[in-house]
PDB file of N, CA and C in Angstrom:
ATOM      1  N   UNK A   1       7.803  18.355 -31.222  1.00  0.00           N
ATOM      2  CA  UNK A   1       6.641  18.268 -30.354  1.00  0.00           C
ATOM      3  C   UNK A   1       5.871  19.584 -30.433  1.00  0.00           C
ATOM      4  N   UNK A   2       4.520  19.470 -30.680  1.00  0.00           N
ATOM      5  CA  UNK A   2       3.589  20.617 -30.430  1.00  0.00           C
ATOM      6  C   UNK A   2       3.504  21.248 -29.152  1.00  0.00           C
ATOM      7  N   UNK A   3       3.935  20.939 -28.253  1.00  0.00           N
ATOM      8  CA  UNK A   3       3.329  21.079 -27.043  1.00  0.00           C
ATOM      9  C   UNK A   3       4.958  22.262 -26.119  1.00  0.00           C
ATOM     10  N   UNK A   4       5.773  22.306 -26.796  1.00  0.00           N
ATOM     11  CA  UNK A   4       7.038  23.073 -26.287  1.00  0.00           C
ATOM     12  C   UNK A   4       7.419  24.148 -26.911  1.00  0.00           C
ATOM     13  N   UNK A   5       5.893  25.280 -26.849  1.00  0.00           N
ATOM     14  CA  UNK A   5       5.564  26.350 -27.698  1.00  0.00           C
ATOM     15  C   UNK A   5       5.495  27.624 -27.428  1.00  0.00           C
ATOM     16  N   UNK A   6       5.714  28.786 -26.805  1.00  0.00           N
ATOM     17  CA  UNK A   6       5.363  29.548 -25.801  1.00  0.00           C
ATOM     18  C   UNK A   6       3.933  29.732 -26.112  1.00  0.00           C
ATOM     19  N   UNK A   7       3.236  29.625 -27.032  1.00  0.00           N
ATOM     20  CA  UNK A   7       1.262  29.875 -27.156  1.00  0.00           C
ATOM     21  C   UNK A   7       1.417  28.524 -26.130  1.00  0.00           C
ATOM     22  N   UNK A   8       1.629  27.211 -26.222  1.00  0.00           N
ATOM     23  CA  UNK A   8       1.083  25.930 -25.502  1.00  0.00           C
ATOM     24  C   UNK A   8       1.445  26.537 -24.170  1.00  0.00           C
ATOM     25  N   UNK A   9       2.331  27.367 -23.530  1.00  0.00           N
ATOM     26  CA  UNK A   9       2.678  27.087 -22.087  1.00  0.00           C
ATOM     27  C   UNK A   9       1.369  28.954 -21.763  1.00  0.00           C
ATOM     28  N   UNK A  10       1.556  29.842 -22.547  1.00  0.00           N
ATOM     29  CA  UNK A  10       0.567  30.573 -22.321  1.00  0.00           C
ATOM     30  C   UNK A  10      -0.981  30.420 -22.276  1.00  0.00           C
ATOM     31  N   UNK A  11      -1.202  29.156 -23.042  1.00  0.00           N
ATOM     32  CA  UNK A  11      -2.464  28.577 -22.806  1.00  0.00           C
ATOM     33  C   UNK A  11      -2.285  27.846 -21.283  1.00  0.00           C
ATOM     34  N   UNK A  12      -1.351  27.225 -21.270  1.00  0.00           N
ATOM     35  CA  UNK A  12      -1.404  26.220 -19.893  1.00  0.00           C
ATOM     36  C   UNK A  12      -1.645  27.281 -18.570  1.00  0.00           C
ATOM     37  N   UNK A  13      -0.760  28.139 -18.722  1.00  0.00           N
ATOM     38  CA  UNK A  13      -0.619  29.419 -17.268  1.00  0.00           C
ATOM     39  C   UNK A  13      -2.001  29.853 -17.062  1.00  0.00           C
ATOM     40  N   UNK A  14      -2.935  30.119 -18.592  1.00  0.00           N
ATOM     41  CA  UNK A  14      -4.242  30.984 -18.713  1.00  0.00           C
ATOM     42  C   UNK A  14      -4.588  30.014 -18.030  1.00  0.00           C
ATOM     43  N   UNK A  15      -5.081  28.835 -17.996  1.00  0.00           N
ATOM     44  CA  UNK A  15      -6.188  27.636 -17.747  1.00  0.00           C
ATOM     45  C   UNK A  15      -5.439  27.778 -16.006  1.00  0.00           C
ATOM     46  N   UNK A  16      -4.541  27.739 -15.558  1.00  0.00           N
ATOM     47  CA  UNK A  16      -4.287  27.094 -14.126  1.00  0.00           C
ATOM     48  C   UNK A  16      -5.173  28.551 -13.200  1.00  0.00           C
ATOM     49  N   UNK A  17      -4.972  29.886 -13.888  1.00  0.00           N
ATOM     50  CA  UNK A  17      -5.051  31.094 -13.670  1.00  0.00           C
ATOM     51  C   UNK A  17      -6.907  30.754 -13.074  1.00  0.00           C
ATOM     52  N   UNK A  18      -6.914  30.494 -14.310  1.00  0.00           N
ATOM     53  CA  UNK A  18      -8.722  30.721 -14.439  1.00  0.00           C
ATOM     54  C   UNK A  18      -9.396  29.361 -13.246  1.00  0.00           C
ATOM     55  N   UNK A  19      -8.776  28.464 -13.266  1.00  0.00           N
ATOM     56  CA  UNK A  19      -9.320  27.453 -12.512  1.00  0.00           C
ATOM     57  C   UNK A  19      -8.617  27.879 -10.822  1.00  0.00           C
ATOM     58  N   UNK A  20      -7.695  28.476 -10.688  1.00  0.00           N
ATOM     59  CA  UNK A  20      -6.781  28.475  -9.616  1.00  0.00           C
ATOM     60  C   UNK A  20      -7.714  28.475  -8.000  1.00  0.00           C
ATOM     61  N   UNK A  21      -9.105  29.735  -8.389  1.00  0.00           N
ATOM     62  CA  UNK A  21      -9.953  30.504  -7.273  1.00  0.00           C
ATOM     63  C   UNK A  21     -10.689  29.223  -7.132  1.00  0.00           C
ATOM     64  N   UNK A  22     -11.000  28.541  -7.602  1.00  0.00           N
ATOM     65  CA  UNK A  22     -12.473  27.563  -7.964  1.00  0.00           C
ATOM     66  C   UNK A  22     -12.363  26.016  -7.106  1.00  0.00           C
ATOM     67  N   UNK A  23     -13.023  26.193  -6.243  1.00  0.00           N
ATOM     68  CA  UNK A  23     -12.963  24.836  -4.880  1.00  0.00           C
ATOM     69  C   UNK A  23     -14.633  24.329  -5.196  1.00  0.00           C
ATOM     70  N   UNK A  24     -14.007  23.148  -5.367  1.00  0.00           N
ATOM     71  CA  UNK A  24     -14.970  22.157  -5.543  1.00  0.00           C
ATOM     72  C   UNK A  24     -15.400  21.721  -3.969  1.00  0.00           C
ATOM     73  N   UNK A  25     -16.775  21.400  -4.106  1.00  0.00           N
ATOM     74  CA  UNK A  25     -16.821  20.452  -2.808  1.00  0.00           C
ATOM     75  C   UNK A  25     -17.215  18.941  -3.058  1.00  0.00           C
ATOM     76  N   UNK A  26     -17.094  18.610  -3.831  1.00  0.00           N
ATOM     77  CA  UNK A  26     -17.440  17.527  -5.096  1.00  0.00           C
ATOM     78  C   UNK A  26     -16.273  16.097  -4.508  1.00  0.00           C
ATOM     79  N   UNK A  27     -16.616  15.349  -4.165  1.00  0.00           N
ATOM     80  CA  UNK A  27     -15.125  14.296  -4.089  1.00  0.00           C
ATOM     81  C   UNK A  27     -14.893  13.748  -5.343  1.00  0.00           C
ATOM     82  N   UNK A  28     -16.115  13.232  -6.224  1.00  0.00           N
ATOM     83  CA  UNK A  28     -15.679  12.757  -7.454  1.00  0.00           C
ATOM     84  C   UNK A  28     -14.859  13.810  -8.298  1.00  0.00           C
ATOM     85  N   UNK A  29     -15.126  15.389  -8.593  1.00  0.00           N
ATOM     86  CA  UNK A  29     -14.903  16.265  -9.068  1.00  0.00           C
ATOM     87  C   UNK A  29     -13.045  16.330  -8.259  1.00  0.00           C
ATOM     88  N   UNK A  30     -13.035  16.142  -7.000  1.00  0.00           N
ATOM     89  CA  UNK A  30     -12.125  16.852  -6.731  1.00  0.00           C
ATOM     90  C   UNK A  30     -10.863  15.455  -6.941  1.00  0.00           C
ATOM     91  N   UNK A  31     -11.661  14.150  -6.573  1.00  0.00           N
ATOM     92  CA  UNK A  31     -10.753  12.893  -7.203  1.00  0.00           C
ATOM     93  C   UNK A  31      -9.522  12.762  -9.072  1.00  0.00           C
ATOM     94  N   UNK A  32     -10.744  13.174  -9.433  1.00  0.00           N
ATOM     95  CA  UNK A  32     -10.710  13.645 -11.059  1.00  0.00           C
ATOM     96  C   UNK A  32      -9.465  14.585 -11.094  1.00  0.00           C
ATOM     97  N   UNK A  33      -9.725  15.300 -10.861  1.00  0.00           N
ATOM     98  CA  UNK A  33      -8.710  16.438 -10.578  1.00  0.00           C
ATOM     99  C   UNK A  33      -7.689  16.415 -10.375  1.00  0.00           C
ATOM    100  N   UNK A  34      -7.053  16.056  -9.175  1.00  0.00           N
ATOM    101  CA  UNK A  34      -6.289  15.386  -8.980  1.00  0.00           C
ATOM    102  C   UNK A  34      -5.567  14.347  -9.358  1.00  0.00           C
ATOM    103  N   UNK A  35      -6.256  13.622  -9.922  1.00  0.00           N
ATOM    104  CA  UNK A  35      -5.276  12.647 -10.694  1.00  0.00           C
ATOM    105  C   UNK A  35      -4.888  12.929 -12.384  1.00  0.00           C
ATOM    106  N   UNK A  36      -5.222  13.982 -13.060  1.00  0.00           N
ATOM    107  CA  UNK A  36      -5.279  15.026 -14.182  1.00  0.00           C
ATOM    108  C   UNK A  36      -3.637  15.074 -14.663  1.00  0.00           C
ATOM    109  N   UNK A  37      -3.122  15.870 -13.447  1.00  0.00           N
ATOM    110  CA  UNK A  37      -1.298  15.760 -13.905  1.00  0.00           C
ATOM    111  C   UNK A  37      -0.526  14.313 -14.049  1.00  0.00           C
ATOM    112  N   UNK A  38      -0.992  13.239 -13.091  1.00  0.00           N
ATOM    113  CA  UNK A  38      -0.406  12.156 -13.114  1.00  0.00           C
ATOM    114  C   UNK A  38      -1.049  11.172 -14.545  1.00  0.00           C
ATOM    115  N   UNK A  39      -2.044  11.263 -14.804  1.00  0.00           N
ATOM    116  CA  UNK A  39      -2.599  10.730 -16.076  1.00  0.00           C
ATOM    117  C   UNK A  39      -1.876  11.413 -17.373  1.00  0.00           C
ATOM    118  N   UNK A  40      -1.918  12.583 -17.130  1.00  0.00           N
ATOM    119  CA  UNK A  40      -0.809  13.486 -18.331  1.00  0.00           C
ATOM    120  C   UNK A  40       0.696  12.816 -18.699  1.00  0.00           C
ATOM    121  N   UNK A  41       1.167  12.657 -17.700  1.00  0.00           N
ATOM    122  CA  UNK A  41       2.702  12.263 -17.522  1.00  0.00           C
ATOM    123  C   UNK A  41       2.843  11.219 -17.687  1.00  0.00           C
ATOM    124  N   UNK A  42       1.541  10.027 -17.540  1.00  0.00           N
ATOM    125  CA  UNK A  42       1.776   8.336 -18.172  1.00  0.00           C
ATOM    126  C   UNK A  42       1.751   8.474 -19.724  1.00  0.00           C
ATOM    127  N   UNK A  43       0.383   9.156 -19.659  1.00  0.00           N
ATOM    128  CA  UNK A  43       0.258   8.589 -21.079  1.00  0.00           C
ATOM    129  C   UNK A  43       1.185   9.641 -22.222  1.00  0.00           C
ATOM    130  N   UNK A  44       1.713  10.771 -21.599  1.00  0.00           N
ATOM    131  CA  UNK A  44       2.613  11.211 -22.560  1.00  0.00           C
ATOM    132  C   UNK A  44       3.897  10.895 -22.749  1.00  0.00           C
ATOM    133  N   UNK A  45       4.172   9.991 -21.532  1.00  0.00           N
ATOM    134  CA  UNK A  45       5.520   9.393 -21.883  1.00  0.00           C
ATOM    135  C   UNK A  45       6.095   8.679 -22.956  1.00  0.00           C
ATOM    136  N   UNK A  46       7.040   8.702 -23.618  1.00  0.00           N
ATOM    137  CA  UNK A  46       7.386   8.605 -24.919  1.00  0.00           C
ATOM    138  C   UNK A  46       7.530   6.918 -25.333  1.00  0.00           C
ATOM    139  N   UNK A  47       7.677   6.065 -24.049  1.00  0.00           N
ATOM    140  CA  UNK A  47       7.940   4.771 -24.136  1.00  0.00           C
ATOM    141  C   UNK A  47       6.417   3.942 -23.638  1.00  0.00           C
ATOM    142  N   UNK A  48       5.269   4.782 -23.046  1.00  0.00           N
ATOM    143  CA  UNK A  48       3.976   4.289 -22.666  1.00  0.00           C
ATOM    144  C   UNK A  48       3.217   5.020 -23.743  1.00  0.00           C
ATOM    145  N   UNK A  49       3.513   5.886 -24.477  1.00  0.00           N
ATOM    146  CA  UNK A  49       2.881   6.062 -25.616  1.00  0.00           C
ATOM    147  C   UNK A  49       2.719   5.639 -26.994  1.00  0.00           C
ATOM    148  N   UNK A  50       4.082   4.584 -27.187  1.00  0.00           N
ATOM    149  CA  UNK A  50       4.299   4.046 -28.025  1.00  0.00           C
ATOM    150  C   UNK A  50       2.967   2.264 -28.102  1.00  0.00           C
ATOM    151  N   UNK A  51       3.464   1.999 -26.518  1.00  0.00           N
ATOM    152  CA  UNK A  51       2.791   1.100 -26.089  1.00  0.00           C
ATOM    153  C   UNK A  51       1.280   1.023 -26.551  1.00  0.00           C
ATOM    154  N   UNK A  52       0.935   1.884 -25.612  1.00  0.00           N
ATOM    155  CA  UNK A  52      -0.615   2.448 -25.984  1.00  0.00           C
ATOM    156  C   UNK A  52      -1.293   2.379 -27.255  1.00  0.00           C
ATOM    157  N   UNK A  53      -0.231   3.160 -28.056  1.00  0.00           N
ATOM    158  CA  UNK A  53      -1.146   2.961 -29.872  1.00  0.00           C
ATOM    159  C   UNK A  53      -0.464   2.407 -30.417  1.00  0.00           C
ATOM    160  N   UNK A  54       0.395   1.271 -29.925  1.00  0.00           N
ATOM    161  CA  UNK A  54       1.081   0.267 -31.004  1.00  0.00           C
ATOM    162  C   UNK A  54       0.449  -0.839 -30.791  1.00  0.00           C
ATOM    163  N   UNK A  55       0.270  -1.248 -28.829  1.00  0.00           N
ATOM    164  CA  UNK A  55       0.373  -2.779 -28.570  1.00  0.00           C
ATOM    165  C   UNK A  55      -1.426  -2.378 -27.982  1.00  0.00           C
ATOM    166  N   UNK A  56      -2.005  -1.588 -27.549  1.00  0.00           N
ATOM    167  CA  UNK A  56      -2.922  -1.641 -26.497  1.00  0.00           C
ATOM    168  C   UNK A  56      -4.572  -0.937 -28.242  1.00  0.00           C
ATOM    169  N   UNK A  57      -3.913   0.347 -28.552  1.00  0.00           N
ATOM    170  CA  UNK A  57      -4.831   0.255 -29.798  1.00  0.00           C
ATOM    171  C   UNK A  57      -4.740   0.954 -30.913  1.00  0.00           C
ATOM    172  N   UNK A  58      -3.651  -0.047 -31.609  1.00  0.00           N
ATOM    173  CA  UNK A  58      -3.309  -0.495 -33.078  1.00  0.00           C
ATOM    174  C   UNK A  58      -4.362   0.352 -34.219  1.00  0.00           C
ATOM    175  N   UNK A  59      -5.370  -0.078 -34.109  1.00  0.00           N
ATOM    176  CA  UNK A  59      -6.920   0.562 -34.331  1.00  0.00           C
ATOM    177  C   UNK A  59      -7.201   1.367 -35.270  1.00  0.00           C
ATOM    178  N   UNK A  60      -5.867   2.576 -34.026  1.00  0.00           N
ATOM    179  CA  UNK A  60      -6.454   3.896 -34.513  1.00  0.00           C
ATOM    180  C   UNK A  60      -5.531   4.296 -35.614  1.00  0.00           C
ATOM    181  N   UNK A  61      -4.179   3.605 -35.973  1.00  0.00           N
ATOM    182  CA  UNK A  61      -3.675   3.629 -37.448  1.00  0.00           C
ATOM    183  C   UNK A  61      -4.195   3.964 -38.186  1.00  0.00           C
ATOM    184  N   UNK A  62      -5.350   2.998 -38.586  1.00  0.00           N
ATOM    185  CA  UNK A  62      -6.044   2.459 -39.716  1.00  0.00           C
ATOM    186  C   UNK A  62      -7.009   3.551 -39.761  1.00  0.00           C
ATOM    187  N   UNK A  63      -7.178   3.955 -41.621  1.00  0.00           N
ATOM    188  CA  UNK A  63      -8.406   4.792 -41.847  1.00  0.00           C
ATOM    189  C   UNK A  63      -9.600   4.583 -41.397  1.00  0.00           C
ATOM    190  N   UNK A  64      -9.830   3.317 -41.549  1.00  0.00           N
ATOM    191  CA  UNK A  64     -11.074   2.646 -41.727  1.00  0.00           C
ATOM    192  C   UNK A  64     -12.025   2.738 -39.919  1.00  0.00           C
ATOM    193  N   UNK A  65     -11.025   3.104 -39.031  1.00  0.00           N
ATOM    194  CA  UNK A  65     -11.023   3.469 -38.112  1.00  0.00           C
ATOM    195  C   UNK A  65     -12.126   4.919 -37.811  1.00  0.00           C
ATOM    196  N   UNK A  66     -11.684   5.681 -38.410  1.00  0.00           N
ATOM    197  CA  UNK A  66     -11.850   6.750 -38.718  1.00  0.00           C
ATOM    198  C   UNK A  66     -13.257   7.430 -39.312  1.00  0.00           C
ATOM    199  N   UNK A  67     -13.673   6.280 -40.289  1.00  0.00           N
ATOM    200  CA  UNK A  67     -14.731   6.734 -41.181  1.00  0.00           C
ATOM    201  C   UNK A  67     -16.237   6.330 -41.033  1.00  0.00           C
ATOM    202  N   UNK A  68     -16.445   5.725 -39.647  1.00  0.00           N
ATOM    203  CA  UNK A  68     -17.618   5.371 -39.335  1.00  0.00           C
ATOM    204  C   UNK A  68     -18.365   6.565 -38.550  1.00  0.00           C
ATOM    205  N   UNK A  69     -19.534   5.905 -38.189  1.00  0.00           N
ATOM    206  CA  UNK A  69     -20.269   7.379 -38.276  1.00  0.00           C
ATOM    207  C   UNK A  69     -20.382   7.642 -36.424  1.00  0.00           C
ATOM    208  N   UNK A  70     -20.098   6.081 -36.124  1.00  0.00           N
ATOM    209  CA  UNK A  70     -19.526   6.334 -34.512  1.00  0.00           C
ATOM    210  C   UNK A  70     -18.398   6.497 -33.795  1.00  0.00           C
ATOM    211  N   UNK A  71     -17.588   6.894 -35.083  1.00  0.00           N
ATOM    212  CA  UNK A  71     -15.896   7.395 -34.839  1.00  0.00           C
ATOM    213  C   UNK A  71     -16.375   8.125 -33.279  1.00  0.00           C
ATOM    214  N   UNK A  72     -16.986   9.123 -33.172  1.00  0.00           N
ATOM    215  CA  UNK A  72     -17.020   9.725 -31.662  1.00  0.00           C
ATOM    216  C   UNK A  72     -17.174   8.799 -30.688  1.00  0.00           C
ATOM    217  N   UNK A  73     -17.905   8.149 -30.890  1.00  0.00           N
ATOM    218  CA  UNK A  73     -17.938   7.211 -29.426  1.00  0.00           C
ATOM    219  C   UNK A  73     -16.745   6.166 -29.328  1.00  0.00           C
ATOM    220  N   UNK A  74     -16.288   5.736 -30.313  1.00  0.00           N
ATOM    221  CA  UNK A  74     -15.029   4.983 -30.310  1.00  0.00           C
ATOM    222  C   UNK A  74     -14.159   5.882 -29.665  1.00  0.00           C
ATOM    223  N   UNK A  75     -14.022   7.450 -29.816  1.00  0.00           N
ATOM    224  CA  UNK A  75     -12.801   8.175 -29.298  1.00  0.00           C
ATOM    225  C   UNK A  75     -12.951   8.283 -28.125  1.00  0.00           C
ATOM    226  N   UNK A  76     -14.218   8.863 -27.616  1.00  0.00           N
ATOM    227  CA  UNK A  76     -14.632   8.976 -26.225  1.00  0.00           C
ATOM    228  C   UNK A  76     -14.360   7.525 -25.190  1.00  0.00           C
ATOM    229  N   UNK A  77     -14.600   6.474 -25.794  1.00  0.00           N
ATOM    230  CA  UNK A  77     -14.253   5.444 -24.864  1.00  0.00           C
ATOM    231  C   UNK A  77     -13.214   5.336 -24.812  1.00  0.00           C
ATOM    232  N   UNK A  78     -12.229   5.341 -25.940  1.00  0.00           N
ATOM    233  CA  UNK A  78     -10.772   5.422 -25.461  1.00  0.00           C
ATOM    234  C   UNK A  78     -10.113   6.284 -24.757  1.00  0.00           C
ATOM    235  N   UNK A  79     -10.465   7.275 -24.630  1.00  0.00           N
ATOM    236  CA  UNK A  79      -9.824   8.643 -23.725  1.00  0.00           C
ATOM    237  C   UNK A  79     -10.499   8.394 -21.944  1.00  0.00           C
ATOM    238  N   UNK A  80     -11.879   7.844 -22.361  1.00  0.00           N
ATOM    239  CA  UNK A  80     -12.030   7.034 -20.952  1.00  0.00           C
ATOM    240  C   UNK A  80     -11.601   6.255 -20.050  1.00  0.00           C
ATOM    241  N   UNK A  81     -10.827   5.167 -21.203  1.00  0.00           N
ATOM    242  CA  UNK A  81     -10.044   4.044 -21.001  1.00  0.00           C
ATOM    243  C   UNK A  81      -8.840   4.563 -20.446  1.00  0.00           C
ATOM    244  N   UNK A  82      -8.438   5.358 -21.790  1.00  0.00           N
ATOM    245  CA  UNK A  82      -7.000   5.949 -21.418  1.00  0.00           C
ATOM    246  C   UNK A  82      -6.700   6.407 -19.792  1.00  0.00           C
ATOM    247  N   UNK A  83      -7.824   7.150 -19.640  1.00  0.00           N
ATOM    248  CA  UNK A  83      -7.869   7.998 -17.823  1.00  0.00           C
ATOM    249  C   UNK A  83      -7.997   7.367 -16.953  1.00  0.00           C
ATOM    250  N   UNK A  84      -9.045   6.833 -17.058  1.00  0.00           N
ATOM    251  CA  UNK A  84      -9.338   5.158 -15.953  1.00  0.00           C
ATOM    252  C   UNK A  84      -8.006   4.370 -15.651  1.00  0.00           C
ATOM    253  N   UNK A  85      -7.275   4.103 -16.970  1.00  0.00           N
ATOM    254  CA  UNK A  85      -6.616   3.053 -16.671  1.00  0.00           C
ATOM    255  C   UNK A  85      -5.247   4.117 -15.850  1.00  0.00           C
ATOM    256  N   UNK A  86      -5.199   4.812 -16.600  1.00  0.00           N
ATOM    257  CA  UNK A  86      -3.883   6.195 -15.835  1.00  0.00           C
ATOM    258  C   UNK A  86      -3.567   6.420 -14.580  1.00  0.00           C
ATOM    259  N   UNK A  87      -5.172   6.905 -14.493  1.00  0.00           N
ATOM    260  CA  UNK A  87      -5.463   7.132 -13.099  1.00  0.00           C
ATOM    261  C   UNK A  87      -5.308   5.866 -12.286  1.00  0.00           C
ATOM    262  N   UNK A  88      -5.374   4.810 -12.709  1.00  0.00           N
ATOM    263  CA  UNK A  88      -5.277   3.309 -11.810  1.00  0.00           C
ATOM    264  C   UNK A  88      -3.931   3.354 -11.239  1.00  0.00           C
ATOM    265  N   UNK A  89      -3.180   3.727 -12.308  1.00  0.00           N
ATOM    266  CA  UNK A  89      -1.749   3.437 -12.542  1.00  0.00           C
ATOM    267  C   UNK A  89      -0.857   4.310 -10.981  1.00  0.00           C
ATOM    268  N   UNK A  90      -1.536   6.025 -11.487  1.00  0.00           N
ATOM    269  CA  UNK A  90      -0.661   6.529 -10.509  1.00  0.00           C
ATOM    270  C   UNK A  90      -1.392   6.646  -9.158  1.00  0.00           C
ATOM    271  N   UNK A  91      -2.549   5.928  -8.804  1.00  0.00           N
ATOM    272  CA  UNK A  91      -2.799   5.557  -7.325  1.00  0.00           C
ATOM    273  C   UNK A  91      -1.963   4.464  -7.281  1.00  0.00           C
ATOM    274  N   UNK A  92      -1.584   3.289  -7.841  1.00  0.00           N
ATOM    275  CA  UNK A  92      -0.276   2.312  -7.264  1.00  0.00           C
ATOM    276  C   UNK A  92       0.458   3.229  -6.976  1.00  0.00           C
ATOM    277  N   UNK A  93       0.930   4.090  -7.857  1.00  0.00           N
ATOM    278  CA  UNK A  93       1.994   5.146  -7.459  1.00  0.00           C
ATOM    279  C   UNK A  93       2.126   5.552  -6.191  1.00  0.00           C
ATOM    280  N   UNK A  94       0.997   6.025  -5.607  1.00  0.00           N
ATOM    281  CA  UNK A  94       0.862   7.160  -4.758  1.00  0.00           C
ATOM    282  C   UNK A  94       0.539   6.213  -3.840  1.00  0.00           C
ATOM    283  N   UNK A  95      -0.019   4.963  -3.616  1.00  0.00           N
ATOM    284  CA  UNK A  95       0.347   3.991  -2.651  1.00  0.00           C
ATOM    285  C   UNK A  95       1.596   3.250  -2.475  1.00  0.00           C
ATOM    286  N   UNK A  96       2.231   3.055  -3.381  1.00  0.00           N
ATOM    287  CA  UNK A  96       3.494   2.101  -3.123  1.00  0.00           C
ATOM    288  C   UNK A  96       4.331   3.411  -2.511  1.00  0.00           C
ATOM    289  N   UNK A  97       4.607   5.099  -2.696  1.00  0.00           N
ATOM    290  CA  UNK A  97       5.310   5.622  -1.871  1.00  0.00           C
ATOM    291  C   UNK A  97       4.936   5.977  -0.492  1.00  0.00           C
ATOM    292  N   UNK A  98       3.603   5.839  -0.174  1.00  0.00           N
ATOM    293  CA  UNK A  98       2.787   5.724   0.921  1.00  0.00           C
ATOM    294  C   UNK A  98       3.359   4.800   1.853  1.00  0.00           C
ATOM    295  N   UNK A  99       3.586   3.586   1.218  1.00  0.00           N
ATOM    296  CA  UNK A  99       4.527   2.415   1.662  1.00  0.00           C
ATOM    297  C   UNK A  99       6.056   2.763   2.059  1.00  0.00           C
ATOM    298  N   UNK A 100       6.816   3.179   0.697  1.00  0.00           N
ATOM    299  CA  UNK A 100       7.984   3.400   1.360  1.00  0.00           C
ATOM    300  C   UNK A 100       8.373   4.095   2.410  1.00  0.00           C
ATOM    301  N   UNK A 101       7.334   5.210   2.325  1.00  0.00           N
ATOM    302  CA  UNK A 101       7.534   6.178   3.417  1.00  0.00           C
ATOM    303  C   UNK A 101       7.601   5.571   4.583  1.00  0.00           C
ATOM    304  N   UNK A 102       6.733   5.025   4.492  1.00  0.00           N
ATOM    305  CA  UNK A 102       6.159   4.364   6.063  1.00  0.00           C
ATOM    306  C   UNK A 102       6.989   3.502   6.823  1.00  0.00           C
ATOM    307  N   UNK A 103       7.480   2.760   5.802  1.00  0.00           N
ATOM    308  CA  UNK A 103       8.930   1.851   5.842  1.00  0.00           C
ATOM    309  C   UNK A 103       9.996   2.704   6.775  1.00  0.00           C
ATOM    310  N   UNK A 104      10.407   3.885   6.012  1.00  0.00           N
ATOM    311  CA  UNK A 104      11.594   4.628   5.949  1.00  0.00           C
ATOM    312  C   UNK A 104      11.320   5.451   6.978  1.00  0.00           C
ATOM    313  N   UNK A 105      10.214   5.705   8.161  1.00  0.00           N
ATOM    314  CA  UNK A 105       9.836   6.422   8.693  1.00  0.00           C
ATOM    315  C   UNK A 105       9.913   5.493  10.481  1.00  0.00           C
ATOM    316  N   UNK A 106       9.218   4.157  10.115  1.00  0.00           N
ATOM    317  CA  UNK A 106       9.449   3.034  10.880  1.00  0.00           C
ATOM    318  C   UNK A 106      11.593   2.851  11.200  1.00  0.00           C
ATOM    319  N   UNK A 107      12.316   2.995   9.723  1.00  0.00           N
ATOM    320  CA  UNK A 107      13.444   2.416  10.287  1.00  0.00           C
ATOM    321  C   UNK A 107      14.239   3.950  10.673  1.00  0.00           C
ATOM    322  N   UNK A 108      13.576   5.229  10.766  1.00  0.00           N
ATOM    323  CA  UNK A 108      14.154   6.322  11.703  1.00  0.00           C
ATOM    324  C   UNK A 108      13.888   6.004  12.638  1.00  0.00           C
ATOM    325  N   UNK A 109      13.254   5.982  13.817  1.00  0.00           N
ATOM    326  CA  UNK A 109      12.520   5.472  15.012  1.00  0.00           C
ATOM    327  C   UNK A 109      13.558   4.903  15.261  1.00  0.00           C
ATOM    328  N   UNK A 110      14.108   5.484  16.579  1.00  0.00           N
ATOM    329  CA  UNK A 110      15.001   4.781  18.092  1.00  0.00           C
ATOM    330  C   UNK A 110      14.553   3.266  18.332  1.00  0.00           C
ATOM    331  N   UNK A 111      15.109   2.400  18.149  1.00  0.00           N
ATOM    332  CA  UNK A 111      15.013   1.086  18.401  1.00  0.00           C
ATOM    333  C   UNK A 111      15.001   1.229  20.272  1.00  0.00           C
ATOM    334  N   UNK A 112      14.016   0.337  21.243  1.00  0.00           N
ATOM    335  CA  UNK A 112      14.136   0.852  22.662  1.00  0.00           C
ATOM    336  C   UNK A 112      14.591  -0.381  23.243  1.00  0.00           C
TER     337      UNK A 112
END
C-alpha cells in the first residue's frame, strides 16, 4: 500500500495542521467536512473497494476508458458519485447508532 509511508502520514499531520485554525460558518462546507473521514474508510475498505471497481465500475479497467477527450469529466463524476453515495452510507451509520443509543439509554432508565 502507498499510503503506510512516513512522507503519506507527514503529509496527512501537515494538512490537519494547516486546516486545524480554520472555522467555517458554511453548513454545506461544514456538512462536507465532516463526512470526509467516514467516506475515506468506506471506500478504502479492502472488501467495498473491490466492489466498487469490479461490480459498481468495471469501466475504469479498460483503456478505452481512458482515452477520450472527456476522460475528466467521467473521473469527476465518479469521485462525485463515489462521495455522495459514501457520505449516504455513513449518515445510516450515524443514524442507526443514534438509534441504538437511544434504545440502550431508554433500557438504563428505572422502570417506576
Amino acid at each position: 500500500n502507498n499510503n503506510d509511508n512516513v512522507f503519506a502520514v507527514l503529509q496527512g499531520v501537515c494538512l490537519l495542521l494547516f486546516f486545524r485554525d480554520i472555522h467555517w460558518k458554511n453548513r454545506a462546507v461544514n456538512y462536507v467536512a465532516a463526512s470526509c473521514l467516514g467516506v475515506y474508510m468506506i471506500h478504502n475498505h479492502p472488501l467495498f473497494r473491490d466492489f466498487l471497481w469490479g461490480s459498481i465500475f468495471p469501466m475504469t479497467r479498460h483503456l478505452s476508458f481512458y482515452s477520450t477527450w472527456y476522460f475528466p469529466l467521467k473521473i469527476a463524476a465518479i469521485c462525485v458519485i463515489i462521495f455522495v453515495g459514501c457520505a449516504l452510507l455513513d449518515q445510516v451509520r450515524i443514524y442507526f447508532f443514534k438509534i441504538i443509543d437511544l434504545l440502550l439509554q431508554k433500557r438504563k432508565q428505572p422502570q417506576h
